[in-house]
N, C-alpha and C. Protein backbone atom coordinates (compact mmCIF):
# COMPACT_ATOMS: atom_id res chain seq x y z
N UNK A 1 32.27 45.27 -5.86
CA UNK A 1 31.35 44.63 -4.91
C UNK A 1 29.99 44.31 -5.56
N UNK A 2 29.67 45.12 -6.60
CA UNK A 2 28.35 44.98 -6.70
C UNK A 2 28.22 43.75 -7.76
N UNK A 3 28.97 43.23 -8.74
CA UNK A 3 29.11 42.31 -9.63
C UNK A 3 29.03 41.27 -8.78
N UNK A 4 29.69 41.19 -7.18
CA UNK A 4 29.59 39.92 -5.89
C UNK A 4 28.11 39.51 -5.67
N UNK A 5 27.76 40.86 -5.54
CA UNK A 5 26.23 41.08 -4.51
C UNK A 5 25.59 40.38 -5.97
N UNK A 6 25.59 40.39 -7.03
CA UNK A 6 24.59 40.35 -7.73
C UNK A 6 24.75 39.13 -7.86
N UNK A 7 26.32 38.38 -8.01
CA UNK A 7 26.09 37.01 -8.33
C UNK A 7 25.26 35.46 -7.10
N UNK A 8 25.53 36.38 -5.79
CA UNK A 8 25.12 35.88 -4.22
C UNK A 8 23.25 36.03 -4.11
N UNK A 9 23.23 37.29 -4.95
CA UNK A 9 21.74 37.08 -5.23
C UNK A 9 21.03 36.19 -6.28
N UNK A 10 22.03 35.86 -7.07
CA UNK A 10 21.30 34.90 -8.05
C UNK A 10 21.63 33.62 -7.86
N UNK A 11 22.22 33.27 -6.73
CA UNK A 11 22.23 32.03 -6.19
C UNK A 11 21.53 31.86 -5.32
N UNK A 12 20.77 33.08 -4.70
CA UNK A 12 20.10 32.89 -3.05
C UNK A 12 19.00 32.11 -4.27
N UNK A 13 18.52 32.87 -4.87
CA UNK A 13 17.63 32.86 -5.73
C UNK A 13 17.21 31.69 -6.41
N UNK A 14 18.43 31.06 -6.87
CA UNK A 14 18.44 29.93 -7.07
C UNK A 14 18.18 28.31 -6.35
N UNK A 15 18.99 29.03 -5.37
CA UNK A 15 18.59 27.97 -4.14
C UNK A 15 16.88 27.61 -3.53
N UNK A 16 16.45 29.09 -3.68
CA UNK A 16 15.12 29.24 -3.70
C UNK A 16 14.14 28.57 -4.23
N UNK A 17 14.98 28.57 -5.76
CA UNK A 17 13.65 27.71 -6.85
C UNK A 17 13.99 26.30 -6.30
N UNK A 18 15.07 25.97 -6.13
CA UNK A 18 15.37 24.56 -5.84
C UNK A 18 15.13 23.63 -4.78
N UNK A 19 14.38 24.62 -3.60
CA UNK A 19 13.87 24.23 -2.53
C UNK A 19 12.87 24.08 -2.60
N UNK A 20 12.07 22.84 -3.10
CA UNK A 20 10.82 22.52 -2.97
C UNK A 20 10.47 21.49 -2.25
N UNK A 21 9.07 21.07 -1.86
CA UNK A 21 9.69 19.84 -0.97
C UNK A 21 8.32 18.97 -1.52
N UNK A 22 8.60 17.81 -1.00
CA UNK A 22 8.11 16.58 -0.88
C UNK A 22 6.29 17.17 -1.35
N UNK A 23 5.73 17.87 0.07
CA UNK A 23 4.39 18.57 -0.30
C UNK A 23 4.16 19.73 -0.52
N UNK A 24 5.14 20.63 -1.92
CA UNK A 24 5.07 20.98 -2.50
C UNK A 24 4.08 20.11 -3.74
N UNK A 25 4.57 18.85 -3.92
CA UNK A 25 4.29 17.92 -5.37
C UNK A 25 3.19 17.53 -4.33
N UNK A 26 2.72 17.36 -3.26
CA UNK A 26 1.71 16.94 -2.94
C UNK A 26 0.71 17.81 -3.04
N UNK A 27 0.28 18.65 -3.22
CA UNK A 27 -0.22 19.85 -3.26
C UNK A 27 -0.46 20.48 -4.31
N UNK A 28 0.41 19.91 -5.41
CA UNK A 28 0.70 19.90 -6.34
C UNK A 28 -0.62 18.89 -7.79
N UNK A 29 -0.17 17.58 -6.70
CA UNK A 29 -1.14 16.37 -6.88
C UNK A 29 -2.83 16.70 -6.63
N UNK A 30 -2.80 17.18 -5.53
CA UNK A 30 -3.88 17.80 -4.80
C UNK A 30 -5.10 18.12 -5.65
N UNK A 31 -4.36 19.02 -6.57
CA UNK A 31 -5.32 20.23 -6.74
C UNK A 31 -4.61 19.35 -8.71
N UNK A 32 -4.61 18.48 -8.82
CA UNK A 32 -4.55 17.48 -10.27
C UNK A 32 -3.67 18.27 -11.25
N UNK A 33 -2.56 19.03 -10.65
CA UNK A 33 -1.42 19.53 -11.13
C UNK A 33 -0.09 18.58 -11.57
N UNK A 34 -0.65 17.28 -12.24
CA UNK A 34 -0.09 16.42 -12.38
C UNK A 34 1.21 16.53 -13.06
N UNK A 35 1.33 17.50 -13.57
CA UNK A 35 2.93 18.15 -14.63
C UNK A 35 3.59 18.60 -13.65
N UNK A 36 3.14 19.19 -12.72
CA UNK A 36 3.87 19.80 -11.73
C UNK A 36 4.35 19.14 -10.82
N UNK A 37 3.48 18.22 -10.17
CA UNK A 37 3.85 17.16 -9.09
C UNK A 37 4.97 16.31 -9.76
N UNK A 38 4.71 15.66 -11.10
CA UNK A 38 5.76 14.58 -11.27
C UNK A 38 7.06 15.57 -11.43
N UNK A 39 7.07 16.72 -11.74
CA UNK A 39 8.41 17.50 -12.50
C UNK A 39 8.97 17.87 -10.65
N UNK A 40 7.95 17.90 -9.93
CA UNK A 40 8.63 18.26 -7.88
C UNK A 40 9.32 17.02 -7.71
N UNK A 41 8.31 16.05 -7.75
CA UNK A 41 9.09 14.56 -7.47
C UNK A 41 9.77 14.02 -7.99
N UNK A 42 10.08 13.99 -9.28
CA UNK A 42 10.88 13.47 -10.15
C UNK A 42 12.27 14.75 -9.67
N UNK A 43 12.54 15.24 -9.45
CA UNK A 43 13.58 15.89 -9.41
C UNK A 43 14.59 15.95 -7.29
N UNK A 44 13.33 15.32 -6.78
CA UNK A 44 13.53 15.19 -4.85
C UNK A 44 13.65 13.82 -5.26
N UNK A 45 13.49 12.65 -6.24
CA UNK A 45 13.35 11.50 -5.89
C UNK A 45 15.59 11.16 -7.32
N UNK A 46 14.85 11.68 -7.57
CA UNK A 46 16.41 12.03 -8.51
C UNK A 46 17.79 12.27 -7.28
N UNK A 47 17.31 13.03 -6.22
CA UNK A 47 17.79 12.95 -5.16
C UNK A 47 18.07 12.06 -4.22
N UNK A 48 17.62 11.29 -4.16
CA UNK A 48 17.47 10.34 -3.13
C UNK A 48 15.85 10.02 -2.51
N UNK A 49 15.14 10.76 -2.74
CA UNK A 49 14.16 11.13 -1.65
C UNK A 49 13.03 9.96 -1.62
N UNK A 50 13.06 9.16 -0.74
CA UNK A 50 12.28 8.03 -0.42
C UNK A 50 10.66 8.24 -0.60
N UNK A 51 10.12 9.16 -0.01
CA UNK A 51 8.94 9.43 -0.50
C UNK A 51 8.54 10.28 -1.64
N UNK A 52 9.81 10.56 -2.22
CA UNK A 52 8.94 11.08 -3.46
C UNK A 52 9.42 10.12 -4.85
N UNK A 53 10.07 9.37 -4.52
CA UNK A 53 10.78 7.88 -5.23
C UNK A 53 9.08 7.11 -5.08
N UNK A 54 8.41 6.99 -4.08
CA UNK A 54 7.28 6.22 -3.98
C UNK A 54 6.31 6.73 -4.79
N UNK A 55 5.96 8.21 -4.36
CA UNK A 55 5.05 8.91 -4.63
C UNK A 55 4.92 8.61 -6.63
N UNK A 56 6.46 8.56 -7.27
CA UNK A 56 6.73 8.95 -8.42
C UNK A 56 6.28 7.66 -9.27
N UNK A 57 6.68 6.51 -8.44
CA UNK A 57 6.54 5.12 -8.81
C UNK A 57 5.10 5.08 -9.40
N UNK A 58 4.04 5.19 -8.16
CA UNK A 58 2.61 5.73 -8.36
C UNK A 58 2.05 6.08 -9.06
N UNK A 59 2.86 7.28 -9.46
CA UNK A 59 2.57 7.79 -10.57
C UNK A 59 2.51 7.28 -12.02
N UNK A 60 3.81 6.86 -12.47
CA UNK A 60 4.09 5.74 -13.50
C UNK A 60 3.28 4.74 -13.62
N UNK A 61 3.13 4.32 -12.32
CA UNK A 61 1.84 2.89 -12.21
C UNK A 61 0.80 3.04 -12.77
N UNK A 62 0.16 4.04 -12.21
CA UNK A 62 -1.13 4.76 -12.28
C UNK A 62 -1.35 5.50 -13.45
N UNK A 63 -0.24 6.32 -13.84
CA UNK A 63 -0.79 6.75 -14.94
C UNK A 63 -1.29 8.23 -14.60
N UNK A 64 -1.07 8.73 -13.95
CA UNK A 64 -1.34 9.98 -13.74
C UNK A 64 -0.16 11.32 -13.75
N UNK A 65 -0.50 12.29 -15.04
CA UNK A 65 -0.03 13.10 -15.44
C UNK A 65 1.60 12.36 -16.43
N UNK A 66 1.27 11.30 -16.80
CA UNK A 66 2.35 10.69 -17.44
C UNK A 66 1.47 9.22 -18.71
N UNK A 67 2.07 9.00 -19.06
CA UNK A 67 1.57 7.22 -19.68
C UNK A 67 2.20 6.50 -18.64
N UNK A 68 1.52 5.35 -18.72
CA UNK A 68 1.77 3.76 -17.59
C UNK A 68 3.27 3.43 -18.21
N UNK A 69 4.11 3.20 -17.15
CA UNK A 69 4.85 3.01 -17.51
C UNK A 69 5.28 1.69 -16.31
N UNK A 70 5.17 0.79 -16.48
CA UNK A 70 5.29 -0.21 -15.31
C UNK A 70 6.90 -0.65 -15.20
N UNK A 71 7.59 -0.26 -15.81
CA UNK A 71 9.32 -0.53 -15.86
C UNK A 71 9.63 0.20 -15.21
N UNK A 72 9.40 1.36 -14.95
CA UNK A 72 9.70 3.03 -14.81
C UNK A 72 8.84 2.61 -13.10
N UNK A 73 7.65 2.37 -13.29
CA UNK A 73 7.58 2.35 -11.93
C UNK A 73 7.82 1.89 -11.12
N UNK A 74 8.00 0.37 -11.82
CA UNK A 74 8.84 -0.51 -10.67
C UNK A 74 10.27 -0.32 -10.46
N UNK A 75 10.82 0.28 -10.75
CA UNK A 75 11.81 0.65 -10.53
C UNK A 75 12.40 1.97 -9.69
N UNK A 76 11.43 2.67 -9.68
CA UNK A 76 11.21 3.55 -8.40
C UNK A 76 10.78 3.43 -7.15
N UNK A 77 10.19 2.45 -7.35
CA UNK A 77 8.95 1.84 -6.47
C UNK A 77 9.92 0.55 -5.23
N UNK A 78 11.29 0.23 -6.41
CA UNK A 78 11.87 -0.64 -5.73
C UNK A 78 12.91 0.61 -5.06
N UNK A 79 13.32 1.35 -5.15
CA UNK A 79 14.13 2.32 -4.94
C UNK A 79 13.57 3.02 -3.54
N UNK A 80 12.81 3.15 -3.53
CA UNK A 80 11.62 3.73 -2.19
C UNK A 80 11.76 2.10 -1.23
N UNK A 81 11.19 1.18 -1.55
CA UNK A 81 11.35 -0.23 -0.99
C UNK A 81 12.24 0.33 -0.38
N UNK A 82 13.49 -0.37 -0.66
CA UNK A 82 14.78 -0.66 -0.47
C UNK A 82 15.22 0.75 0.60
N UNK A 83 14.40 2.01 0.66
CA UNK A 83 14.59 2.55 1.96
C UNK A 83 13.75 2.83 3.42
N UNK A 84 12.95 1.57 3.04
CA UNK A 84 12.00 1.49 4.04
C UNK A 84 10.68 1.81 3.72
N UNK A 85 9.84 2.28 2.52
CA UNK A 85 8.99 2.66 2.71
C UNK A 85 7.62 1.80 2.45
N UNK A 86 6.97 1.68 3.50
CA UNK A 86 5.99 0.44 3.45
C UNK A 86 5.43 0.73 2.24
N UNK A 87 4.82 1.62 2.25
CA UNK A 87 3.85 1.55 0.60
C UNK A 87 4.30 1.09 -0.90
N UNK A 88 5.68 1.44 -0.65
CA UNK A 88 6.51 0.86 -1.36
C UNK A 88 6.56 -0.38 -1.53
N UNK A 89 7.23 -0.88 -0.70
CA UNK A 89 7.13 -1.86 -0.18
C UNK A 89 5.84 -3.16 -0.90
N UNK A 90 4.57 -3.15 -0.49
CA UNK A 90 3.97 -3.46 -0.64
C UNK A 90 3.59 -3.46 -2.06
N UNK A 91 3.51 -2.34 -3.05
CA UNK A 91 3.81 -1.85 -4.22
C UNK A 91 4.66 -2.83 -5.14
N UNK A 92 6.29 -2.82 -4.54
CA UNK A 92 6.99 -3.86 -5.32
C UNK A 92 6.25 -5.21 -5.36
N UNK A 93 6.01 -5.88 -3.76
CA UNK A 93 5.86 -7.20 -3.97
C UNK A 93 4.43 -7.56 -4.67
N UNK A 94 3.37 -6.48 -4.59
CA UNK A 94 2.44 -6.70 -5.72
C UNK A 94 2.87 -7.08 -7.27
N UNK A 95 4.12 -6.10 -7.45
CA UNK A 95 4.22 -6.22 -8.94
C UNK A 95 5.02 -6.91 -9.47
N UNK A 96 5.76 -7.66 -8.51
CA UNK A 96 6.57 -9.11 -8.85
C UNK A 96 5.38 -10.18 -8.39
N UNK A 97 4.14 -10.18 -7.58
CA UNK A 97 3.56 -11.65 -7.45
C UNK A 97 2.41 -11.51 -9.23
N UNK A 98 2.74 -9.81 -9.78
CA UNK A 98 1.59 -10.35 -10.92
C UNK A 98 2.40 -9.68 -12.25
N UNK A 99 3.69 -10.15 -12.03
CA UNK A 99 4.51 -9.41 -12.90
C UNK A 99 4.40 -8.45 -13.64
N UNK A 100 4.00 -7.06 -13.05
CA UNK A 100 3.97 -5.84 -13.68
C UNK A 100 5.62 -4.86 -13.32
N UNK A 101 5.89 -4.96 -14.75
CA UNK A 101 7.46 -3.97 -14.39
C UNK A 101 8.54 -5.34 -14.45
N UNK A 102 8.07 -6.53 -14.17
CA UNK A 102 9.15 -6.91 -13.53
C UNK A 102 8.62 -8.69 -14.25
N UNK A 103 9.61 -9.80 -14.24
CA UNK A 103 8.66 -11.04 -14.09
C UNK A 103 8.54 -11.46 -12.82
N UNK A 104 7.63 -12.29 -12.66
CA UNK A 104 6.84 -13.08 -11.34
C UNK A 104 7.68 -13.70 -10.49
N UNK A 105 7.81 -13.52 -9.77
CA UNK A 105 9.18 -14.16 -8.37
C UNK A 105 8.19 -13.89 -7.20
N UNK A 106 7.45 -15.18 -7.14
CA UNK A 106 6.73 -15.16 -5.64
C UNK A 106 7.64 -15.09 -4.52
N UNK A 107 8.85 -15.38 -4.60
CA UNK A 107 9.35 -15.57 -3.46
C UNK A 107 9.80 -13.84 -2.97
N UNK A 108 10.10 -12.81 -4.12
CA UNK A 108 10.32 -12.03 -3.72
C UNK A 108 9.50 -11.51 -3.34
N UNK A 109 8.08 -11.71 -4.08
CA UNK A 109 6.56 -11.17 -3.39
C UNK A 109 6.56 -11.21 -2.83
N UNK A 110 6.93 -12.36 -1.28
CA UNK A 110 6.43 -12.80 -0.49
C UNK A 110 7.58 -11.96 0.82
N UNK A 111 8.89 -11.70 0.28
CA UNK A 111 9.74 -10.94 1.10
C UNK A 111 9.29 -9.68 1.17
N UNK A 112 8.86 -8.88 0.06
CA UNK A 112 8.52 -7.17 -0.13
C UNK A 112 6.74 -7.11 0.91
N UNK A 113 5.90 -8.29 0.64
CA UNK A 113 5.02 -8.46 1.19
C UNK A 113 5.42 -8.00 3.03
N UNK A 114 5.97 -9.26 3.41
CA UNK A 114 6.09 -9.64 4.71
C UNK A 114 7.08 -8.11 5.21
N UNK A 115 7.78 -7.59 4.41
CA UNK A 115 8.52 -6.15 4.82
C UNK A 115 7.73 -5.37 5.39
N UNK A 116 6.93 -5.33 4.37
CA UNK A 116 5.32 -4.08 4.70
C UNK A 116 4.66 -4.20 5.46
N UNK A 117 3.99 -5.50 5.58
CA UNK A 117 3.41 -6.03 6.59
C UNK A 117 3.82 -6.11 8.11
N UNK A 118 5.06 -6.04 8.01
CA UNK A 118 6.47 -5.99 9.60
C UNK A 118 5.68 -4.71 9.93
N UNK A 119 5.75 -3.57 8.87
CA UNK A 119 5.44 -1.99 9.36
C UNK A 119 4.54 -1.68 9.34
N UNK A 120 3.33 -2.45 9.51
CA UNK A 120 2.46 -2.12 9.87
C UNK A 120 1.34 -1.92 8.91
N UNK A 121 1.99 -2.07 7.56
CA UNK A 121 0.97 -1.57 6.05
C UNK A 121 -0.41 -2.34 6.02
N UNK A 122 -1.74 -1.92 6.42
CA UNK A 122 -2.53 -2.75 6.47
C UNK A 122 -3.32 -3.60 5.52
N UNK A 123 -2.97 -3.07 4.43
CA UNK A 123 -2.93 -3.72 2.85
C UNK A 123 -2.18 -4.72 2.47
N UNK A 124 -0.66 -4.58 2.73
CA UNK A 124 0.26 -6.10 2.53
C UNK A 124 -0.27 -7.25 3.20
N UNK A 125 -0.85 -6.37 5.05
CA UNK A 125 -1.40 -7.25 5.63
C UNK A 125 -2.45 -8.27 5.32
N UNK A 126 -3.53 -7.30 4.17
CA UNK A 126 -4.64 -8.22 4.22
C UNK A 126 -4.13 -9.31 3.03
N UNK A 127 -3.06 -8.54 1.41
CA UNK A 127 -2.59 -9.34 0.53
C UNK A 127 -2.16 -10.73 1.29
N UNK A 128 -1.08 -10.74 2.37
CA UNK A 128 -0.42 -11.71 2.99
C UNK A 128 -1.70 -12.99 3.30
N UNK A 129 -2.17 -12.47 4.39
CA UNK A 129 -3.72 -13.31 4.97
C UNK A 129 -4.09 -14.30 3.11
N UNK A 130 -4.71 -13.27 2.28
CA UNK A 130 -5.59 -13.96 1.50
C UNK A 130 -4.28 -14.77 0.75
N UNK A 131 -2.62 -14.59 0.40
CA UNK A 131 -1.71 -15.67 -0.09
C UNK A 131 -2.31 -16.71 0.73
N UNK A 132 -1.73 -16.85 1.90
CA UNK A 132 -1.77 -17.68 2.71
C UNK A 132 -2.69 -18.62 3.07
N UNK A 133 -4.22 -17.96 2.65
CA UNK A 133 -5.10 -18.51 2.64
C UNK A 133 -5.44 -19.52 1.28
N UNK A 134 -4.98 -18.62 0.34
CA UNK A 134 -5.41 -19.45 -1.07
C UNK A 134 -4.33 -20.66 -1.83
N UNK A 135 -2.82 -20.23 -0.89
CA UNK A 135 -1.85 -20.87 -1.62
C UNK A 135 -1.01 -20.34 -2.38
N UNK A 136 -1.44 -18.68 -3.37
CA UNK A 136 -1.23 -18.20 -4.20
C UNK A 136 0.67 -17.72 -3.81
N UNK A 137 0.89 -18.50 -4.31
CA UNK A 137 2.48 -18.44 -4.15
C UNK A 137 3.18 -18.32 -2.97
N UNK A 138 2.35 -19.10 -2.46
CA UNK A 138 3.29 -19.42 -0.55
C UNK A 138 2.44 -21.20 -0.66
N UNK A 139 3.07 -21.73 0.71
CA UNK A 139 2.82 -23.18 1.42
C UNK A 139 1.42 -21.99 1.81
N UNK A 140 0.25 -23.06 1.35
CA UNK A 140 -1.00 -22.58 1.94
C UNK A 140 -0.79 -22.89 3.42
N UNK A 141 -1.97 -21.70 4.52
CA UNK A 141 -1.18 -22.12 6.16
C UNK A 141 -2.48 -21.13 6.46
N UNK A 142 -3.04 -21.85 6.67
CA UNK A 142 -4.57 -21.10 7.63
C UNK A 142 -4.38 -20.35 8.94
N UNK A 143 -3.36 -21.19 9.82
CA UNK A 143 -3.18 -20.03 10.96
C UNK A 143 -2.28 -18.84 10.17
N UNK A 144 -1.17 -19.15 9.07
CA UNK A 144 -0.82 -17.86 8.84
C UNK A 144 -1.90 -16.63 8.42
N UNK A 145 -2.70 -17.13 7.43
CA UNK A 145 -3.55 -16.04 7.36
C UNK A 145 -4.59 -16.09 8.13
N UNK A 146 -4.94 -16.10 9.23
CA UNK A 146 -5.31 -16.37 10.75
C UNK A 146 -4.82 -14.88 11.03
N UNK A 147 -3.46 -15.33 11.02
CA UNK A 147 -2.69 -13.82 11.89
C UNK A 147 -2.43 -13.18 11.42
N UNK A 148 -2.36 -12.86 9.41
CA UNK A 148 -2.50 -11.30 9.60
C UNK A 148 -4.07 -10.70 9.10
N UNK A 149 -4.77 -11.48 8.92
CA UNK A 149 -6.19 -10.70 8.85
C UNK A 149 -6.23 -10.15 9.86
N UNK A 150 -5.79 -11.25 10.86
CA UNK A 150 -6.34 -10.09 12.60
C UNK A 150 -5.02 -9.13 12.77
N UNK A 151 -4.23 -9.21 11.93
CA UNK A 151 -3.26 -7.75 12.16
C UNK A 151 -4.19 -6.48 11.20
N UNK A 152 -4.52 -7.33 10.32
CA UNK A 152 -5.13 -6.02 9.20
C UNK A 152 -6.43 -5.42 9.85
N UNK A 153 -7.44 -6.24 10.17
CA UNK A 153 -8.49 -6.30 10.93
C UNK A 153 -8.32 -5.21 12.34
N UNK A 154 -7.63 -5.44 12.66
CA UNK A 154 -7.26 -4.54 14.22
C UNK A 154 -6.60 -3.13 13.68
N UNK A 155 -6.45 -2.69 12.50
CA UNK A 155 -6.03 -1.44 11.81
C UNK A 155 -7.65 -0.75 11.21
N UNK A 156 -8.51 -1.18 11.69
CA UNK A 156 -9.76 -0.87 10.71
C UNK A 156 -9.88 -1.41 9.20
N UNK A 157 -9.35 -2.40 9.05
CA UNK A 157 -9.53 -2.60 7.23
C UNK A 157 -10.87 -3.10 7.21
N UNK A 158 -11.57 -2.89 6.69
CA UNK A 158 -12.97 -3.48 6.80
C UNK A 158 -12.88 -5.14 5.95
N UNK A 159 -12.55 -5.07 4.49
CA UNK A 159 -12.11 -6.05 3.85
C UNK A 159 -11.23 -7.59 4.63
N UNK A 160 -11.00 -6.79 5.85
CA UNK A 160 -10.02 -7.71 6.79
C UNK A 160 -10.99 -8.14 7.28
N UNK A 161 -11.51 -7.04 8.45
CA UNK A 161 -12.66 -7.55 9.62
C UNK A 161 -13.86 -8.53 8.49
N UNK A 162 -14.27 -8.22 7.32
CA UNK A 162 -15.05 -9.14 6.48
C UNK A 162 -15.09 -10.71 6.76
N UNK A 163 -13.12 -10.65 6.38
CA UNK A 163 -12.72 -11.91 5.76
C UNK A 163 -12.58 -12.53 7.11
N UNK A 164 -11.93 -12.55 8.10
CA UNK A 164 -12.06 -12.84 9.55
C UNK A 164 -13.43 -13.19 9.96
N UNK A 165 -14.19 -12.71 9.72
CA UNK A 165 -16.06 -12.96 10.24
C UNK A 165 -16.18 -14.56 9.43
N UNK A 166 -15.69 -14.35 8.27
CA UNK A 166 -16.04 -15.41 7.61
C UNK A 166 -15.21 -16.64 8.04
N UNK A 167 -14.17 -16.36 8.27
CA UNK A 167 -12.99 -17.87 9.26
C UNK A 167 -13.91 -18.20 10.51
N UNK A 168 -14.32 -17.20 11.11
CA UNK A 168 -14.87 -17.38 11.93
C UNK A 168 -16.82 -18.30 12.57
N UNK A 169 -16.89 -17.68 11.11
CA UNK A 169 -18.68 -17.94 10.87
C UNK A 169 -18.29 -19.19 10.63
N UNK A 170 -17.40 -19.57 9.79
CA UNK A 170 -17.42 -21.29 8.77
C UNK A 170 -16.64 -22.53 9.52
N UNK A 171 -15.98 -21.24 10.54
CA UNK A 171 -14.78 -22.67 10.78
C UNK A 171 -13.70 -23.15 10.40
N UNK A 172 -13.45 -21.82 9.25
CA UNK A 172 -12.50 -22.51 8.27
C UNK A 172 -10.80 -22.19 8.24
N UNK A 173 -10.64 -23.03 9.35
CA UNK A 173 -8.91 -23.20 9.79
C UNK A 173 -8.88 -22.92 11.47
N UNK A 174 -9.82 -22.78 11.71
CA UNK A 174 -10.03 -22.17 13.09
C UNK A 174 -11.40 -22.81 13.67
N UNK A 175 -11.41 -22.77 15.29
CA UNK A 175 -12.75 -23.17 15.59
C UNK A 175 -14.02 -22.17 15.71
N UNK A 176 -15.04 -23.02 15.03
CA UNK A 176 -16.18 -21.81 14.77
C UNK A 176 -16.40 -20.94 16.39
N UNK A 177 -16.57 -19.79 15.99
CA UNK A 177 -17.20 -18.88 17.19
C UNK A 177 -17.68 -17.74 16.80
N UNK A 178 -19.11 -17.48 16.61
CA UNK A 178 -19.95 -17.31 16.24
C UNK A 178 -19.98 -16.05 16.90
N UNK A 179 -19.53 -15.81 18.22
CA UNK A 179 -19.40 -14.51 19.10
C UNK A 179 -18.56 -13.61 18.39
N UNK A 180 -17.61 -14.43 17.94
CA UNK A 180 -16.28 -13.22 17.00
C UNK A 180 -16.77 -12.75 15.90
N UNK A 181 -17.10 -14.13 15.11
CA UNK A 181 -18.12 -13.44 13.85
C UNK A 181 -18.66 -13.03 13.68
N UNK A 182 -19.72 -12.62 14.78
CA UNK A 182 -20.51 -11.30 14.79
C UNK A 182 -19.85 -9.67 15.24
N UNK A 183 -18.59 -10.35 15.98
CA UNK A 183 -17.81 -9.22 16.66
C UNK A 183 -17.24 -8.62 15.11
N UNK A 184 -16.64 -9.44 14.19
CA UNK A 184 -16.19 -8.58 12.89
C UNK A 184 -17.09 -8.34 11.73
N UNK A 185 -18.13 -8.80 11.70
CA UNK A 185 -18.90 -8.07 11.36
C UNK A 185 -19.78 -6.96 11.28
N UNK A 186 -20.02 -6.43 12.42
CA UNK A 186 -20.27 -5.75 12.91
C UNK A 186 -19.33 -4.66 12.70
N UNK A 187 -18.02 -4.71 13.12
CA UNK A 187 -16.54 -3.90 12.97
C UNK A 187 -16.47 -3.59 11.34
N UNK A 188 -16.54 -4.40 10.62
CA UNK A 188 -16.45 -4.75 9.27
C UNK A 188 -17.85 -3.56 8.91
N UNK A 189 -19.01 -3.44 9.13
CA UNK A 189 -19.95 -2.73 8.84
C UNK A 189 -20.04 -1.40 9.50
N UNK A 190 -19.29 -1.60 10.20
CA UNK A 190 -18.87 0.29 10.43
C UNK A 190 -17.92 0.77 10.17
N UNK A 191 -17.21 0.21 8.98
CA UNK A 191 -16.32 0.86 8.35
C UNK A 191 -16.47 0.78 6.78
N UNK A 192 -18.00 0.39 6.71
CA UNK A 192 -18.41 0.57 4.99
C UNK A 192 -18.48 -0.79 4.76
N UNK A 193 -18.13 -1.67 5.14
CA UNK A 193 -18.85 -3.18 4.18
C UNK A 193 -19.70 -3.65 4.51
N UNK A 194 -20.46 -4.28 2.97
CA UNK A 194 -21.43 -4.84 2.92
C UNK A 194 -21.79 -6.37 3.68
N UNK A 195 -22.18 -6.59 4.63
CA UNK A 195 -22.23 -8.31 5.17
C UNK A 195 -23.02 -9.22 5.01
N UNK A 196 -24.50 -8.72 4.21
CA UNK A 196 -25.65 -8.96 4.24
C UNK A 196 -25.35 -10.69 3.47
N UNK A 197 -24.38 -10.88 3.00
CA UNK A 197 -24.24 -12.29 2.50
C UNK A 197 -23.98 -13.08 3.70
N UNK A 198 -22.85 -12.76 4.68
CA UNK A 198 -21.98 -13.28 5.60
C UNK A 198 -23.56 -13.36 6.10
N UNK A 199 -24.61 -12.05 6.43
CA UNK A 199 -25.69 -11.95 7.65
C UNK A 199 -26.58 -13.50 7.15
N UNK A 200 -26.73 -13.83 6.01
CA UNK A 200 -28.05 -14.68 5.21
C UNK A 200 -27.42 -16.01 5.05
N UNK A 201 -25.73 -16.01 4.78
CA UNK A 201 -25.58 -17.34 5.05
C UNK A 201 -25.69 -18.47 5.98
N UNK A 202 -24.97 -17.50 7.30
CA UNK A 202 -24.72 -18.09 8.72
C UNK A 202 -26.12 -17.70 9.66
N UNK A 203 -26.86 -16.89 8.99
CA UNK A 203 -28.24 -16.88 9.74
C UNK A 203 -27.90 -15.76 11.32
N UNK A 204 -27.51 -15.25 10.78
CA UNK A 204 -26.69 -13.91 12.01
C UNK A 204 -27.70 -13.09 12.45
N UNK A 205 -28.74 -12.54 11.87
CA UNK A 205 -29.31 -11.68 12.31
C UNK A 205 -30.24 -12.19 13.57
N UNK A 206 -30.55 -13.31 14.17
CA UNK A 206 -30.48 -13.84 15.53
C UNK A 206 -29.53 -13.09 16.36
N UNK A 207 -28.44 -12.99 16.31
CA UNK A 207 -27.76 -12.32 17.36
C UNK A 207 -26.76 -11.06 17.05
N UNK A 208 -27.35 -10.55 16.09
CA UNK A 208 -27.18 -8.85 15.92
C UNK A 208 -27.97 -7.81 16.34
């Protein structure tokens, strides 16, 4: 019996070390235990594990507790995608519209984009708005980026509420209203941005 007991204990045991989780490596990250975090995640994302497939991507990207490895990340990064995860998400279609990891396929940019953006990511959101606005690898379309600044904008992005003040202040794709543009500016400056250009161009401080 006891040769049983001993081998049942060195599996409890085992099972033990092997149970780490997701914010374990976050925690891990936390406190700039960067050997540790990638060796948690790299081994839950080896698994399957969607957020630590993202988390790991990140890592590679970034460069933290590893060298840049942009093959390596995009390829995790698409792996996380591909199970839903907005940050992900958003992540890939960045690094196919500026070919990092990968070459340039706006069109897929523009699918991994609009994924993220579906869920709510308020970052794809604002990327989407400024494509749309500039052309940069979509049919330029002013009401499109119309509608998701004011999706990003209505999440607190300040960078959103900015860029919105300014459609709004200029006119530009939309009809001027001067009431809104002060409404996101304002929004936009209580969440840390600077407006004092938007305030001196359009002559705003009249009705602030």
């Amino acid at each position: 019996m006891k040769p049983i007991l001993f081998i049942l204990m060195i599996s409890i045991f085992s099972l033990q070390a092997n149970a780490l989780s997701f914010e374990d490596g976050e925690k891990a990250y936390s406190a700039r235990d960067y050997k540790n975090a990638l060796s948690i995640w790299t081994s839950l994302a080896e698994a399957e594990d969607e957020e630590a497939q993202n988390a790991l991507g990140l890592m590679y990207k970034d460069g933290k507790g590893v060298a840049v490895d942009m093959k390596v990340a995009f390829s995790w990064l698409l792996k996380s995608a591909e199970q839903d995860v907005a940050q992900a998400q958003y992540h890939v279609g960045l690094m196919y519209l500026n070919a990092q990891g990968t070459r340039r396929d706006t069109r897929k940019a523009t699918f991994w984009l609009k994924m993220s953006a579906e869920e709510g990511y308020d970052k794809a959101q604002l990327k989407l708005a400024e494509m749309y606005s500039s052309g940069d690898g979509v049919l330029k379309s002013l009401k499109k980026a119309l509608y998701w600044y004011e999706r990003s904008a209505e999440q607190d992005f300040a960078q959103a509420q900015y860029s919105l003040a300014d459609m709004y202040c200029s006119g530009k794709g939309i009809s001027k209203n001067i009431k809104q543009c002060v409404h996101w500016v304002k929004e936009a400056e209580k969440n840390g941005m600077d407006s004092s250009s938007l305030r001196q161009q359009f002559k705003l401080e009249q009705y602030l």
